[in-house]
Protein backbone atom coordinates (compact mmCIF):
# COMPACT_ATOMS: atom_id res chain seq x y z
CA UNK A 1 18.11 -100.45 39.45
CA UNK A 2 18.71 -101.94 42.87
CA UNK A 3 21.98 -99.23 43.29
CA UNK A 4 19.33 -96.51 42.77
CA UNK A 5 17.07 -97.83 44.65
CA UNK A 6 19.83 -98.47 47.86
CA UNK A 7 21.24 -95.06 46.76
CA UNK A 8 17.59 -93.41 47.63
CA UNK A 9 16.62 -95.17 51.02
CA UNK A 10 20.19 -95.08 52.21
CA UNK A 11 20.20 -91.09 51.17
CA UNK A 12 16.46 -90.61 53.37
CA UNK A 13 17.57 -92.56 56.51
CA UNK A 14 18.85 -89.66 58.32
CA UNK A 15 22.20 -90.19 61.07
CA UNK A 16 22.33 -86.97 62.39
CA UNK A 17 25.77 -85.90 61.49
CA UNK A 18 26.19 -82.70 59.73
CA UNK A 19 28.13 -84.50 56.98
CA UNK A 20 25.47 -85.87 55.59
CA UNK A 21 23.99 -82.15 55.86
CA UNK A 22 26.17 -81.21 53.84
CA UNK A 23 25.81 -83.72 51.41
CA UNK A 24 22.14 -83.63 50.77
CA UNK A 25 22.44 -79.43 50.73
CA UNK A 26 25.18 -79.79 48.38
CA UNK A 27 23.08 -81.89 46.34
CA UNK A 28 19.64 -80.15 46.76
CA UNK A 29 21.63 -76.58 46.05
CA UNK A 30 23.10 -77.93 42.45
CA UNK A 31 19.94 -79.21 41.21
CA UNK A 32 17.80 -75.80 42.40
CA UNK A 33 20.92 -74.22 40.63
CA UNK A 34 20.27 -76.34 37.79
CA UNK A 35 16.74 -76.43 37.55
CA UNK A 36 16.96 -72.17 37.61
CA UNK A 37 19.36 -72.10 34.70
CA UNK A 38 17.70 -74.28 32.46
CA UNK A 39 14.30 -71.85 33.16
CA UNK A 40 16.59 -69.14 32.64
CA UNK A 41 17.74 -70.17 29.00
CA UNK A 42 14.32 -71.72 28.16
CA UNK A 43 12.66 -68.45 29.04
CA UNK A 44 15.71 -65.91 27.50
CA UNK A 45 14.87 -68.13 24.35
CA UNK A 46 11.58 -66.88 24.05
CA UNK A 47 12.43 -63.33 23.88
CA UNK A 48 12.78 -64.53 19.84
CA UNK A 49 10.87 -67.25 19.60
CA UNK A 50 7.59 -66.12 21.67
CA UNK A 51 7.80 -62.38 22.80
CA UNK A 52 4.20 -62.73 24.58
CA UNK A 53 5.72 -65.97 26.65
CA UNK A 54 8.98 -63.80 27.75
CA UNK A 55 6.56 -60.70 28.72
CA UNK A 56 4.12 -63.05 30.63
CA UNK A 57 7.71 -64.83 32.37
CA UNK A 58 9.12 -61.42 33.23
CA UNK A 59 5.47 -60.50 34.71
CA UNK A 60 5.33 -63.98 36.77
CA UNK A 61 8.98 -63.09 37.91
CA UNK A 62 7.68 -60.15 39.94
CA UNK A 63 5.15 -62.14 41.48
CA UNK A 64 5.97 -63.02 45.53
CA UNK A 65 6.36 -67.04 45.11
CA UNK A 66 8.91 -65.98 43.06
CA UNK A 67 10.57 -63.30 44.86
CA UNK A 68 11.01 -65.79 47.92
CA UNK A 69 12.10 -68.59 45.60
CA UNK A 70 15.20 -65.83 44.54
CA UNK A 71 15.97 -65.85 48.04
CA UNK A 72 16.55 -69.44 48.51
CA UNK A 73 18.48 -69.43 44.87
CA UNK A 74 20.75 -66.93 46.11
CA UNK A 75 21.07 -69.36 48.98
CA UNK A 76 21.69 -72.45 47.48
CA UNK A 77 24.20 -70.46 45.07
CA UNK A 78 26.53 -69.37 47.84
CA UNK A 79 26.49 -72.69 49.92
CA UNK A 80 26.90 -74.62 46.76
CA UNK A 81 30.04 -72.93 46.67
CA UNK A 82 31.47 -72.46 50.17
CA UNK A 83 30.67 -76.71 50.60
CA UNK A 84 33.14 -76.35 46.84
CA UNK A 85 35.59 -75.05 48.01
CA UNK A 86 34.76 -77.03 51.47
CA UNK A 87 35.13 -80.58 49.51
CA UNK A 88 38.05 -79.87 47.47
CA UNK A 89 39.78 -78.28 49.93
CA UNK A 90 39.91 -81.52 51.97
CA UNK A 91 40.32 -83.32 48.80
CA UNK A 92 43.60 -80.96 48.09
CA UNK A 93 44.55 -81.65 51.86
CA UNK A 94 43.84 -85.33 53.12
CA UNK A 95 44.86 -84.67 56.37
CA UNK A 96 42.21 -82.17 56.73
CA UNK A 97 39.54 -85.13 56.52
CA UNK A 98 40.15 -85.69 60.34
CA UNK A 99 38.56 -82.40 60.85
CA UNK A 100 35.82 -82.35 58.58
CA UNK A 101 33.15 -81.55 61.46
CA UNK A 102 34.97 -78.34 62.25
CA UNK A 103 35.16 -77.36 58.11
CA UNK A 104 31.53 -78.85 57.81
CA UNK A 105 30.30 -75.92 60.58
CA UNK A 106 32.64 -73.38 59.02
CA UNK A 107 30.80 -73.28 56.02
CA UNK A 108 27.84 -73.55 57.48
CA UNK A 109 28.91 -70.67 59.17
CA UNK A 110 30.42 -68.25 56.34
CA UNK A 111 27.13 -69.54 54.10
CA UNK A 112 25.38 -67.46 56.67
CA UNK A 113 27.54 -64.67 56.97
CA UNK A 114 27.65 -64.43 53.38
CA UNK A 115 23.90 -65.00 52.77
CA UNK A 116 22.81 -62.35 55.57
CA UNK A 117 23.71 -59.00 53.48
CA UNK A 118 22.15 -60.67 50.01
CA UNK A 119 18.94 -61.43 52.04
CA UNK A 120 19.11 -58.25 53.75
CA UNK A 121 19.35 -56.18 50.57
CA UNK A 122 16.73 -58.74 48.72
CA UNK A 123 14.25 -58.89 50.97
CA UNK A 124 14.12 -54.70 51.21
CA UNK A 125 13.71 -55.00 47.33
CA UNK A 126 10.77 -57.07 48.34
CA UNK A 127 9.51 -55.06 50.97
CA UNK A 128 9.91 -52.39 48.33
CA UNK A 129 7.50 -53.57 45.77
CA UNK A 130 5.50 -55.12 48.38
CA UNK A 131 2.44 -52.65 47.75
CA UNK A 132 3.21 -52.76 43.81
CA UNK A 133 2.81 -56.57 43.73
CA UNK A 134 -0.43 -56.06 45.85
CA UNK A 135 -2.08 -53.52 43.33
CA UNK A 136 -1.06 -55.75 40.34
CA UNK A 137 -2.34 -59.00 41.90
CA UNK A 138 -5.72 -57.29 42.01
């Protein structure tokens, strides 16, 4: 219990070095990756088990909170996998560990690049249905 406990202070005192960015994002993007997948399955489940619960899901899915939270899964999706291939890259390549600052802000970098077009193109679909979502919430 004390490890866990030493794990969890030592994780919220903050250094300022964008390693340990990178290591709480990496974290915080595989359990919001998680957490949507096992929603995903619970709620595909019910499409036999409880038709009324799936329609009700599918309705709460077009709903804005929701909307907005597929922008940050989309998010946490492509970072999770730039820092990836980030980690084992250097893990392939030890002698790439003495530039880890410089591959830290690359995929900082190329999560944005990458991200930029998906939110572009998601947040039009948003825009989109804006006035929809409006008349429905009514």
């Amino acid at each position: 219990m004390s490890t866990l406990v030493t794990t969890v202070r030592e994780v919220l005192r903050y250094r300022g070095k964008e390693g340990q960015l990178a290591w709480i994002g990496h974290r915080l993007a595989g359990l919001g990756t998680l957490l949507f997948f096992t929603i995903h399955v619970v709620d595909t489940s019910w499409v036999y088990f409880w038709p009324q619960g799936y329609g009700h899901a599918i309705a709460l899915y077009k709903s804005t909170p929701f909307l907005i939270g597929e922008l940050f899964l989309v998010l946490a999706v492509i970072y999770h996998g730039i820092n990836g291939l980030r980690v084992t890259l250097m893990d392939w390549r030890p002698e790439l560990w003495q530039h880890q600052r410089e591959l830290t802000w690359a995929g900082f970098i190329l999560t944005a690049v990458l991200y930029a077009p998906a939110f572009a193109i998601m947040m039009g679909h948003i825009l989109h249905l804006w006035p929809v979502i409006q008349v429905a919430g009514r």
